[in-house]
C-alpha atoms as a PDB file:
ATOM      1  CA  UNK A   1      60.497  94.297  67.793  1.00  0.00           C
ATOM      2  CA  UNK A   2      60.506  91.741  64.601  1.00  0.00           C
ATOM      3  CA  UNK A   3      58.710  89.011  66.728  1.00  0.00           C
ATOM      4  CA  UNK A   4      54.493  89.025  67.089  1.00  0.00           C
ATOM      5  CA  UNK A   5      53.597  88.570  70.385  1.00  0.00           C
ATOM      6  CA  UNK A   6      50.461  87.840  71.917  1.00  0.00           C
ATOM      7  CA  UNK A   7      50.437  89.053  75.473  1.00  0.00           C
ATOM      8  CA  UNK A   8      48.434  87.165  78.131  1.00  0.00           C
ATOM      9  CA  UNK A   9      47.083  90.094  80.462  1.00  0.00           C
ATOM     10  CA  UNK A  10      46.519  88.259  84.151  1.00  0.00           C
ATOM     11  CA  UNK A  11      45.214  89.103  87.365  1.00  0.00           C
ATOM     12  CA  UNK A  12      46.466  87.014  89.996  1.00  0.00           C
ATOM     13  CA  UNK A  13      44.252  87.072  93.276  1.00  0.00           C
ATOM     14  CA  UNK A  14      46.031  85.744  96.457  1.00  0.00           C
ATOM     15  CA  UNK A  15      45.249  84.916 100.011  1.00  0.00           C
ATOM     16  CA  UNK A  16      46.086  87.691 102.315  1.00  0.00           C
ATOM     17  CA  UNK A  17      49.951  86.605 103.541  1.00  0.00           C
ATOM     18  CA  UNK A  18      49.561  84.129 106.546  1.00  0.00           C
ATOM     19  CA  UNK A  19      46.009  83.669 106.081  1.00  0.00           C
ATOM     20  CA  UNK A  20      43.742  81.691 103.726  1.00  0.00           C
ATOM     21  CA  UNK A  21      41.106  84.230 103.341  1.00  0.00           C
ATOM     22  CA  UNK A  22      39.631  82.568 100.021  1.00  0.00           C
ATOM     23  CA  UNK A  23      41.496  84.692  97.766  1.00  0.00           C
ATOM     24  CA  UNK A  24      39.063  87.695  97.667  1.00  0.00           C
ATOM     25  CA  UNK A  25      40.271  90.968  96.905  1.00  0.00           C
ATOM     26  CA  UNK A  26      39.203  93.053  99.945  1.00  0.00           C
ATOM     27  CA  UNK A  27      42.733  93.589 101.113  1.00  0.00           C
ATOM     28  CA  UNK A  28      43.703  94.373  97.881  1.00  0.00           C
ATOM     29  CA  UNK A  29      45.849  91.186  97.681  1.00  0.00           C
ATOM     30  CA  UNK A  30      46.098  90.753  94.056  1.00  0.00           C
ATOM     31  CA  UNK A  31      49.218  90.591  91.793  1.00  0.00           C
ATOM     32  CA  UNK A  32      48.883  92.408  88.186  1.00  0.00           C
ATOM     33  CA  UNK A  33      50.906  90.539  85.482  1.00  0.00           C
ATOM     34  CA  UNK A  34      49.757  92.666  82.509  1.00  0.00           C
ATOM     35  CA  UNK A  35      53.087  94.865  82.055  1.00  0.00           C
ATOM     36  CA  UNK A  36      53.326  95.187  77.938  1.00  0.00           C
ATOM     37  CA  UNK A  37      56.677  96.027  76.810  1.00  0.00           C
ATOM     38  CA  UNK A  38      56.348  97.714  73.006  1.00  0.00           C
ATOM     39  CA  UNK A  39      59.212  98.364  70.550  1.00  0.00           C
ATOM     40  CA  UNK A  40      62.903  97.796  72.287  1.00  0.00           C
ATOM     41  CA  UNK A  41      61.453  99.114  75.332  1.00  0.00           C
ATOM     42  CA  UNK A  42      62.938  96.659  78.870  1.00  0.00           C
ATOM     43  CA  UNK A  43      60.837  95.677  81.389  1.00  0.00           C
ATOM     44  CA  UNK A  44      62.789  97.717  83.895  1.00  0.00           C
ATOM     45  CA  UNK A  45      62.319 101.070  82.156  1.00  0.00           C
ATOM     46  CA  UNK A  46      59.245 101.391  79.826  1.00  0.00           C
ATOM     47  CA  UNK A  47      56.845  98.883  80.912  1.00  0.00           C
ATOM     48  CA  UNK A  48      55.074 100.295  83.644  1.00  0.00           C
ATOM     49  CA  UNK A  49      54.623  99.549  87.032  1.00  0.00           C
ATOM     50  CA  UNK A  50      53.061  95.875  86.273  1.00  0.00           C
ATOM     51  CA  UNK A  51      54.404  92.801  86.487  1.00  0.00           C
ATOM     52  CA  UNK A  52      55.240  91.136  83.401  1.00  0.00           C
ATOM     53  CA  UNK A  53      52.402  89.672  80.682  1.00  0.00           C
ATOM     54  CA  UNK A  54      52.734  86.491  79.617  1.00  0.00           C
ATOM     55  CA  UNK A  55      52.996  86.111  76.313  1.00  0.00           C
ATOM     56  CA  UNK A  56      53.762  84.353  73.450  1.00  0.00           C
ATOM     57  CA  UNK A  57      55.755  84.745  70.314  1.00  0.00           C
ATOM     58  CA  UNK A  58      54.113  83.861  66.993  1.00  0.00           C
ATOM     59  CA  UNK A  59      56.888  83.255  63.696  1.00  0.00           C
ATOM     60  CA  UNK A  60      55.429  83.112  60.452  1.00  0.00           C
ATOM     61  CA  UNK A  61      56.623  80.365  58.448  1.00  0.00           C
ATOM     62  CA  UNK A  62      56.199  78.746  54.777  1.00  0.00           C
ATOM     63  CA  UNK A  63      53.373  76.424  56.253  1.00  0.00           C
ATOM     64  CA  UNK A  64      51.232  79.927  56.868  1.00  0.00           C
ATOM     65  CA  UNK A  65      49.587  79.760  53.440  1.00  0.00           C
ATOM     66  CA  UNK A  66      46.453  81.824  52.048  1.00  0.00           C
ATOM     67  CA  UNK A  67      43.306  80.296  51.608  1.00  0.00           C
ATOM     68  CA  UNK A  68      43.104  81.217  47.803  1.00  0.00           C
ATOM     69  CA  UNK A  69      45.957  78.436  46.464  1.00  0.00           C
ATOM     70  CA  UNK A  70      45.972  80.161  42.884  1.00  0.00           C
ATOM     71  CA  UNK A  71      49.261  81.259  43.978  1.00  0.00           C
ATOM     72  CA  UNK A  72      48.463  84.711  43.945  1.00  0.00           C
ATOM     73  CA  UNK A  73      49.095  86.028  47.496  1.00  0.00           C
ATOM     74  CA  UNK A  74      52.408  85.288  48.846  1.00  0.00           C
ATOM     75  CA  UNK A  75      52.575  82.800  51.710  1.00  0.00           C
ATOM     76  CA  UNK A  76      53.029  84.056  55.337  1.00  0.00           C
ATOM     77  CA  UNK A  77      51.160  85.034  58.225  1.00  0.00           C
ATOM     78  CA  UNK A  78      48.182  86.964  58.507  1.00  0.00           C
ATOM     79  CA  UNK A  79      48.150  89.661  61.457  1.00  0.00           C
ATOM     80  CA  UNK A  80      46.320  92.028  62.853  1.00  0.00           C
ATOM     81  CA  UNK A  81      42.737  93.462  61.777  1.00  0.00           C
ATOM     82  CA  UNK A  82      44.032  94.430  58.310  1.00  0.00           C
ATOM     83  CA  UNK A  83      45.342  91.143  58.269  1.00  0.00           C
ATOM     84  CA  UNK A  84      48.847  92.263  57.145  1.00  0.00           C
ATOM     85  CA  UNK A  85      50.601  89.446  55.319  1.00  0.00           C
ATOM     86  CA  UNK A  86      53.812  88.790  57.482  1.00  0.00           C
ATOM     87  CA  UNK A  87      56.643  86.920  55.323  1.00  0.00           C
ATOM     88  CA  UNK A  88      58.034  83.800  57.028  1.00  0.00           C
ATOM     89  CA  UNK A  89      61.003  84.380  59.144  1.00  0.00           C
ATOM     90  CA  UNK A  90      64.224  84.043  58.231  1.00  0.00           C
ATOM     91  CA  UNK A  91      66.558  81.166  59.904  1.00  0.00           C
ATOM     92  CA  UNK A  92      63.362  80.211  62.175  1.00  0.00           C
ATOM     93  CA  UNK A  93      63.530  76.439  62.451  1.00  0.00           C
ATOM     94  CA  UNK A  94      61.217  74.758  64.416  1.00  0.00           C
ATOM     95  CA  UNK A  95      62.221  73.418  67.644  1.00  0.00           C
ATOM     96  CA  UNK A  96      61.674  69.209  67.573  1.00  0.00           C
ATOM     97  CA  UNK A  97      62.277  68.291  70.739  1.00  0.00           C
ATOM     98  CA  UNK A  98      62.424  69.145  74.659  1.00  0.00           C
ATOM     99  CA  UNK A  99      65.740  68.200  74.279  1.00  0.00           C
ATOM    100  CA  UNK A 100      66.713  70.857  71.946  1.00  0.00           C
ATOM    101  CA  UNK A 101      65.302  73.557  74.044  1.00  0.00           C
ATOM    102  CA  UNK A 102      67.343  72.555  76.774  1.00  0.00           C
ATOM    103  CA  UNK A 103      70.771  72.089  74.466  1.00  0.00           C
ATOM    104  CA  UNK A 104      70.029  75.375  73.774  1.00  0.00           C
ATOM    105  CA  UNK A 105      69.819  76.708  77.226  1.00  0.00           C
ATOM    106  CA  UNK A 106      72.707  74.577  78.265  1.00  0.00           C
ATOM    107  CA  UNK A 107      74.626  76.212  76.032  1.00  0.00           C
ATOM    108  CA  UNK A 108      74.040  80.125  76.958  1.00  0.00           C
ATOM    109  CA  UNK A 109      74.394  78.705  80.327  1.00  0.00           C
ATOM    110  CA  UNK A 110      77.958  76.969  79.357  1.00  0.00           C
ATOM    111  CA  UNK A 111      79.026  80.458  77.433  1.00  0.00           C
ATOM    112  CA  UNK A 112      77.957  82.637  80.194  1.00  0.00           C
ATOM    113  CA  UNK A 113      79.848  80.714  83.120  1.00  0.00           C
ATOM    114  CA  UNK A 114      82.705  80.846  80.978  1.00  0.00           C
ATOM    115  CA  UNK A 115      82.720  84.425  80.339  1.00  0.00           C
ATOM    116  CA  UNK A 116      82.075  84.734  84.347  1.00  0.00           C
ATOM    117  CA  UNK A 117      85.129  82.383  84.827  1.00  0.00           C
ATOM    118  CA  UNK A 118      87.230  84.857  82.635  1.00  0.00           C
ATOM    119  CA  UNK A 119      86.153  87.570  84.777  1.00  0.00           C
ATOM    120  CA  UNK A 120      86.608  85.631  87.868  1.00  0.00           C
ATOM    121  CA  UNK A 121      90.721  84.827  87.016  1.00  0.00           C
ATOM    122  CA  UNK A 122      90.969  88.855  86.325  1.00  0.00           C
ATOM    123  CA  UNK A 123      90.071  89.592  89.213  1.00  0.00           C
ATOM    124  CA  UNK A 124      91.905  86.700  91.081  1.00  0.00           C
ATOM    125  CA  UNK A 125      94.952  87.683  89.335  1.00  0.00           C
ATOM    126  CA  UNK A 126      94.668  91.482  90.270  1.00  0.00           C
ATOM    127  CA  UNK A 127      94.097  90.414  93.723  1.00  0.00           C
ATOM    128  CA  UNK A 128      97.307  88.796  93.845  1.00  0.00           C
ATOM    129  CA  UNK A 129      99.245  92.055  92.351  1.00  0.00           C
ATOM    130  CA  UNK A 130      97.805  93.899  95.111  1.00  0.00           C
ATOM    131  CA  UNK A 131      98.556  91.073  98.087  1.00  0.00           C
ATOM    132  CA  UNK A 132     102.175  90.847  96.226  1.00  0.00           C
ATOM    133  CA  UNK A 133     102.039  94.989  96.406  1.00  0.00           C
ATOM    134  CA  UNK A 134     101.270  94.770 100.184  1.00  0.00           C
ATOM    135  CA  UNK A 135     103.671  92.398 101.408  1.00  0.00           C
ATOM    136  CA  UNK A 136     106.685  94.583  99.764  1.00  0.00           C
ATOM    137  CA  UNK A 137     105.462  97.936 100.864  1.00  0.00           C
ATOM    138  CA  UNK A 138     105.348  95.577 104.629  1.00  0.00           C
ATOM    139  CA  UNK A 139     108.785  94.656 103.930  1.00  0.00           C
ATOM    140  CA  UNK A 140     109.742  98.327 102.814  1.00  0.00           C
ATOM    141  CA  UNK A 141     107.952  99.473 106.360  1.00  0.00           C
ATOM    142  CA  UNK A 142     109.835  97.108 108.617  1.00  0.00           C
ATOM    143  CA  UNK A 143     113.120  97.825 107.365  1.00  0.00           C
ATOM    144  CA  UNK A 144     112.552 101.546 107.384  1.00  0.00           C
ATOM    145  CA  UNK A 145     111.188 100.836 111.326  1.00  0.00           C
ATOM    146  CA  UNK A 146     114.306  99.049 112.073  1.00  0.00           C
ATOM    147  CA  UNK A 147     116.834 101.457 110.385  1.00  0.00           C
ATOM    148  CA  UNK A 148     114.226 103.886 112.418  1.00  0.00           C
ATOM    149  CA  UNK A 149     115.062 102.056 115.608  1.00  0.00           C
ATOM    150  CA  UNK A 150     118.867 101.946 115.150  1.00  0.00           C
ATOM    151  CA  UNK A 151     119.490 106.038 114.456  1.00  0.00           C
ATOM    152  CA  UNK A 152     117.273 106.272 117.888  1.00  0.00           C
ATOM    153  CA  UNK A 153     119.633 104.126 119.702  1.00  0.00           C
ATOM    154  CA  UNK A 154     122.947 105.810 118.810  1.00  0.00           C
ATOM    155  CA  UNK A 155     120.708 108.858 119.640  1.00  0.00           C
ATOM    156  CA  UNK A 156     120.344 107.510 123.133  1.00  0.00           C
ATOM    157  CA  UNK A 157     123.398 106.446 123.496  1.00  0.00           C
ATOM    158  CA  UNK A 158     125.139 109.254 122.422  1.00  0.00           C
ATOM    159  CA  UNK A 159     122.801 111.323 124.624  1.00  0.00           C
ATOM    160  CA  UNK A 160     123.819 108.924 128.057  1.00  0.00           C
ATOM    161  CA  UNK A 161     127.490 109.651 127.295  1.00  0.00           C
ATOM    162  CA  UNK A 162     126.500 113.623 127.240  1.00  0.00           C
ATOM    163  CA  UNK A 163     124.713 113.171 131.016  1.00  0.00           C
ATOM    164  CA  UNK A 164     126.684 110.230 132.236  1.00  0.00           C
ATOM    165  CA  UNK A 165     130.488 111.812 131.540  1.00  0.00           C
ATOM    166  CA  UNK A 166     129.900 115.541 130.252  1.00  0.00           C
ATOM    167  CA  UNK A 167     133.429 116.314 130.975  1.00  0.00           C
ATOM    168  CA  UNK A 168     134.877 113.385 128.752  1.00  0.00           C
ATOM    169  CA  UNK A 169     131.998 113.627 126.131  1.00  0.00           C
ATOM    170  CA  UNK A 170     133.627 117.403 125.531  1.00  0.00           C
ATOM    171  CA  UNK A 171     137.337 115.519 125.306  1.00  0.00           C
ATOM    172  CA  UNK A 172     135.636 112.748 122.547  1.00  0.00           C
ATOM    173  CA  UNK A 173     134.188 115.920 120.697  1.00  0.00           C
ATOM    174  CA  UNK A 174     136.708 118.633 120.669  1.00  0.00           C
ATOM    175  CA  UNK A 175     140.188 116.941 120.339  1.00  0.00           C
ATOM    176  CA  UNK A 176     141.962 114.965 117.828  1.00  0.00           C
ATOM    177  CA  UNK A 177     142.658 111.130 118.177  1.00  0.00           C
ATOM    178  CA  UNK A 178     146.585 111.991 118.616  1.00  0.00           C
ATOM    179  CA  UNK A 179     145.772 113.458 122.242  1.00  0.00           C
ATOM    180  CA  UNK A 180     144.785 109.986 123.232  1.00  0.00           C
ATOM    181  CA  UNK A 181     147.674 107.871 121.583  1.00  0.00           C
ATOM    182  CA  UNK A 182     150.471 106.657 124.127  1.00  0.00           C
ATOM    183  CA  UNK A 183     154.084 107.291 122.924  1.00  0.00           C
ATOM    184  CA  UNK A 184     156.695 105.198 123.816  1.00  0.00           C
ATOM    185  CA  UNK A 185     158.489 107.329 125.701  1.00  0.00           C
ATOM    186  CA  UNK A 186     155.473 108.979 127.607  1.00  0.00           C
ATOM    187  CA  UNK A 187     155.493 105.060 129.771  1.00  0.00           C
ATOM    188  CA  UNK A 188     157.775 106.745 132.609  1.00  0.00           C
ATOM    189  CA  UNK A 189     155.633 109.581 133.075  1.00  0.00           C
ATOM    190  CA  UNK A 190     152.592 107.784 133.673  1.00  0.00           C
ATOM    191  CA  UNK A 191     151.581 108.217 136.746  1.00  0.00           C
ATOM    192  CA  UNK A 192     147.848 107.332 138.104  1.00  0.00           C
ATOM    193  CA  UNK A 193     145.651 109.798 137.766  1.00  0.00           C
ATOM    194  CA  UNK A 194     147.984 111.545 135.589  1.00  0.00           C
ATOM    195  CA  UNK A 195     146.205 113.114 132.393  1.00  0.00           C
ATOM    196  CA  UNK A 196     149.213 113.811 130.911  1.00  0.00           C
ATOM    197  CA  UNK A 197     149.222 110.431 128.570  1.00  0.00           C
END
C-alpha cells in the first residue's frame, strides 16, 4: 500500500455474556483487535484470525518540512527508524470540515444505490420475460388440454356407437353414402321395417 498506517493493536476484555463478572479474563472473554493487513492483502484472506487493528493513515504533505531550512533536504515526511523522507502526496487535500467527510460518504452512498437500482430494474425486467414466458407456455398447455379433451370425446363417442349399435356401426363403416340416399321412385316400396331404402 502507498498510505502509512499506524495500527492501534487492542485487547478488548469483556464481561462473560449475561453476566457482569468485572471484565477479567478467566473465561477467556476477551476480543483481539490487532489483525494487521500488509501490502494489498484483505482482511478476509491475509490478515489472520484477529479482528481488525485500528489504525490510522498518515499523508505526507508540503507542511512536513526538515528541521535544517537551508533548503537542502526535500520537504516530506519522515518515517520509520531510518527516517525515510516520504514526498507529499499527490492530490491529498485536507479535509476542512465534518461536513465534507460526510458529502463524501453521501456520495459513494448515492453512486452505489444507483448502481444497485440498475441492477435491481435488470432483474425486474427479466422477471417479467419469464412471468410473460409462463403465462404463454399456460396458454399453449390449456389449448393443447382442450384439443386433448376433444380427440377423447369423438374417441368415446365413436367407441359407444361400436357397443351401443355394432350392427349399424359396420353399415356407417363399410358402405358408401349412396346405400343410404332415398330415390324417388324407391317411396312405394317402403315398407316398415323394410331395409330395402
Amino acid at each position: 500500500m502507498d498510505q502509512h498506517t499506524l495500527w492501534w493493536n487492542t485487547e478488548q476484555y469483556v464481561s462473560t455474556p449475561g453476566t457482569n463478572d468485572g471484565n477479567t479474563n478467566a473465561n477467556n472473554e476477551m476480543l483481539n483487535w490487532s489483525g494487521i493487513c500488509d501490502g494489498t492483502a484483505s482482511w478476509g484472506a491475509g490478515c489472520g484470525a484477529s479482528k481488525p487493528s485500528p489504525y490510522t493513515f498518515i499523508y505526507s504533505t508540503e507542511k512536513c518540512t526538515p528541521a535544517d531550512t537551508t533548503g537542502s533536504e526535500p520537504n516530506g515526511m519522515r518515517w520509520g527508524s531510518p527516517a525515510e523522507i516520504i514526498t507529499p502526496a499527490v492530490n491529498q487535500d485536507a479535509v476542512k470540515s465534518k461536513a465534507e467527510v460526510i458529502s463524501l460518504v453521501e456520495e459513494q452512498m448515492l453512486t452505489t444505490e444507483e448502481a444497485y437500482d440498475i441492477k435491481f430494474a435488470n432483474s425486474e425486467a427479466k422477471s417479467e420475460e419469464a412471468k410473460d414466458e409462463a403465462e404463454k407456455a399456460a396458454m399453449v398447455a390449456i389449448f393443447a388440454a382442450g384439443i386433448s379433451a376433444l380427440l377423447l370425446l369423438m374417441v368415446f363417442i365413436t367407441v359407444s356407437m361400436r357397443v351401443a349399435n355394432p350392427t349399424g356401426f359396420k353399415r356407417i363403416l363399410l358402405s358408401d353414402t349412396d346405400a343410404y340416399a332415398v330415390r324417388a321412385n324407391d317411396y312405394d316400396k317402403a315398407v316398415v321395417g323394410d331395409n330395402d331404402l
